[in-house]
N, C-alpha and C. Protein backbone atom coordinates (compact mmCIF):
# COMPACT_ATOMS: atom_id res chain seq x y z
N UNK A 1 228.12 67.77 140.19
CA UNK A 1 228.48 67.59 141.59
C UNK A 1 227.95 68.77 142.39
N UNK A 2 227.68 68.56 143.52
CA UNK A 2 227.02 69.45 144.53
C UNK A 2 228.35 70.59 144.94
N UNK A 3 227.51 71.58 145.38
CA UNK A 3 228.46 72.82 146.07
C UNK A 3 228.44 72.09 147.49
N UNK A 4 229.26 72.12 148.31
CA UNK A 4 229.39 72.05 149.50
C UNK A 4 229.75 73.36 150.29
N UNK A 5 229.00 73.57 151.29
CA UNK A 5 229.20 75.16 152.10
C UNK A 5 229.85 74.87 153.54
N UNK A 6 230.88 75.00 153.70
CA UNK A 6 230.85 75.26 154.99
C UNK A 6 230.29 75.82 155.86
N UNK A 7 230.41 75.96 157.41
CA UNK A 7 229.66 76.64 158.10
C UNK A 7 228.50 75.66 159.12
N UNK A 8 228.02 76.29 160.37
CA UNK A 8 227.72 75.79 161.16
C UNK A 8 225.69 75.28 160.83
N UNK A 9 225.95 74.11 161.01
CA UNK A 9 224.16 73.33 160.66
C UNK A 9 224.15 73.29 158.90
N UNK A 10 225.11 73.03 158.45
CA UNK A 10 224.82 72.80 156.57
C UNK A 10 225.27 71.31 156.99
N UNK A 11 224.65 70.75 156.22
CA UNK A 11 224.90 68.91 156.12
C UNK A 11 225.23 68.86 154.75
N UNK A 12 226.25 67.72 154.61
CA UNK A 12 226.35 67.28 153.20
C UNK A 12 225.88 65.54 153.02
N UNK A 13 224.77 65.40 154.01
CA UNK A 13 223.86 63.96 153.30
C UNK A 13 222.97 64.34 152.90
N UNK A 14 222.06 63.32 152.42
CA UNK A 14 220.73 63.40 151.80
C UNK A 14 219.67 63.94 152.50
N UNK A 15 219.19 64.91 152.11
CA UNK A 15 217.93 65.47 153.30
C UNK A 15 216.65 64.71 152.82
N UNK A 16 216.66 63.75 152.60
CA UNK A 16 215.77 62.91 152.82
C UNK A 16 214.25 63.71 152.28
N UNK A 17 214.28 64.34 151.32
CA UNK A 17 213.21 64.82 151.19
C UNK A 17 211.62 63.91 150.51
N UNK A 18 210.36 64.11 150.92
CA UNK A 18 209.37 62.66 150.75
C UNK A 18 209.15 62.29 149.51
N UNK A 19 209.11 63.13 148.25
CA UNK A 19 208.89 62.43 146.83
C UNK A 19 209.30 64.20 145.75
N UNK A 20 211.27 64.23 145.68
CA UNK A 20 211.34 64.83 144.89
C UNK A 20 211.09 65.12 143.83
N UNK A 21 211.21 64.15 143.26
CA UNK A 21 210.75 63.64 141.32
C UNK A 21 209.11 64.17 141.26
N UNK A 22 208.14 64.31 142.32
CA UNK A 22 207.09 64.94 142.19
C UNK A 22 206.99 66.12 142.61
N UNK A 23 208.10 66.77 143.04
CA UNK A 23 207.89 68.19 143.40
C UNK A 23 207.66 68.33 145.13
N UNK A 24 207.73 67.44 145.47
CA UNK A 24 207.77 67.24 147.10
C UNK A 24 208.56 67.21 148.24
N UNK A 25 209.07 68.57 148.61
CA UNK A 25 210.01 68.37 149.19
C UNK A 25 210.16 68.90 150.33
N UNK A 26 208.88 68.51 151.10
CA UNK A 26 208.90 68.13 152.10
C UNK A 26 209.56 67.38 152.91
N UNK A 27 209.99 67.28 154.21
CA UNK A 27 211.23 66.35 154.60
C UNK A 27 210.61 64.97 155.19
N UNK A 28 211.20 63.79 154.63
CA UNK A 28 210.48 62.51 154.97
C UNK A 28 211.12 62.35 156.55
N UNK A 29 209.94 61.06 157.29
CA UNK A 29 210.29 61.27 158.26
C UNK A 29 211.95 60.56 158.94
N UNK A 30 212.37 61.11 160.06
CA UNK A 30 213.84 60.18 159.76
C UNK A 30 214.70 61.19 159.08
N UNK A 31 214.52 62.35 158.57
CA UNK A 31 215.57 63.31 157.75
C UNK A 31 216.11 63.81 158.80
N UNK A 32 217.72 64.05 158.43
CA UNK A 32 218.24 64.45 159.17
C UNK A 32 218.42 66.04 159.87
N UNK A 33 217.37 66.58 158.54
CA UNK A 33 217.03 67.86 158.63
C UNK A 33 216.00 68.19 159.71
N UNK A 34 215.26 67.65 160.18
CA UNK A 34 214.51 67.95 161.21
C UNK A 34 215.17 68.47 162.21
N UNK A 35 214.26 69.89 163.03
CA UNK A 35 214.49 70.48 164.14
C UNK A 35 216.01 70.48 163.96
N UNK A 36 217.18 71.08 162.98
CA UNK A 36 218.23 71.48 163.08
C UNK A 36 218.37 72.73 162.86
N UNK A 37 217.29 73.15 161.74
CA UNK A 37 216.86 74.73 161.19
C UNK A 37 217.28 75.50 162.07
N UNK A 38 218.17 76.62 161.48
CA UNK A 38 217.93 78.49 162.01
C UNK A 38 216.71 79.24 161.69
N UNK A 39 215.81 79.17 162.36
CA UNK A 39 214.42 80.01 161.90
C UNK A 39 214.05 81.80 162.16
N UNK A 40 215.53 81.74 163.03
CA UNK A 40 216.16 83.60 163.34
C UNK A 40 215.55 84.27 162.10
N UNK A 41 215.68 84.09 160.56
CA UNK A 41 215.30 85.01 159.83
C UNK A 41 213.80 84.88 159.19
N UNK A 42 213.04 84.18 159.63
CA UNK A 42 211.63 83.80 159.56
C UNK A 42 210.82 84.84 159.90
N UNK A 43 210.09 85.79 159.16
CA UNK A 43 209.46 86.93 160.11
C UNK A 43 208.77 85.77 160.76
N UNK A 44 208.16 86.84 162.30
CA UNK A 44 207.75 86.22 163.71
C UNK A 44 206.43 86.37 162.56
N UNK A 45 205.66 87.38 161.95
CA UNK A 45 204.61 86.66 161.68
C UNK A 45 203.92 85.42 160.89
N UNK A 46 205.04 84.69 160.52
CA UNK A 46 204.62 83.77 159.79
C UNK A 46 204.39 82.43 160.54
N UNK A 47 203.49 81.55 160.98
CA UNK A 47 203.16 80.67 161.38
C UNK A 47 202.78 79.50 160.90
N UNK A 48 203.03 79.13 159.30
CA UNK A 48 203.03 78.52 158.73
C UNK A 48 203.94 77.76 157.99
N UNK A 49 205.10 77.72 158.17
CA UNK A 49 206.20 77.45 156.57
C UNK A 49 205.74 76.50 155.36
N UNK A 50 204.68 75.83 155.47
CA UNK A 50 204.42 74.92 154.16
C UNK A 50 203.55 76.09 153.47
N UNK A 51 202.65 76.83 154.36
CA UNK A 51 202.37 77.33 153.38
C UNK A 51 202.17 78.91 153.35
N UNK A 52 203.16 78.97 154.11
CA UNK A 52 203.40 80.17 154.48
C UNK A 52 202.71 81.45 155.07
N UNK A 53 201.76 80.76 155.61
CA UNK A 53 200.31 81.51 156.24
C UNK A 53 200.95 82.70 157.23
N UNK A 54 200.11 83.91 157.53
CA UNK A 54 200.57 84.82 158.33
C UNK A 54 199.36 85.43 159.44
């Protein structure tokens, strides 16, 4: 069974991610995870998050 966290922007549905079982977890489209992110601790130079480019 899953940990559940309280606290503000944690979801406990499916984040819909596009093909876990292959390592893909990327968010499919329709996830509820979209544009909900805190990106506050993201250094500013990173402009990439897939692949983390700087």
């Amino acid at each position: 069974m899953a940990t559940v966290y309280s606290g503000i922007k944690n979801i406990t549905v499916d984040p819909q991610f596009a093909a876990p079982t292959l390592n893909d977890f990327r968010l499919a489209t329709g996830s509820p995870c979209i544009e909900v992110g805190d990106n506050s601790r993201v250094p500013i130079e990173v402009t990439d998050l897939t692949t983390m480019t700087m």
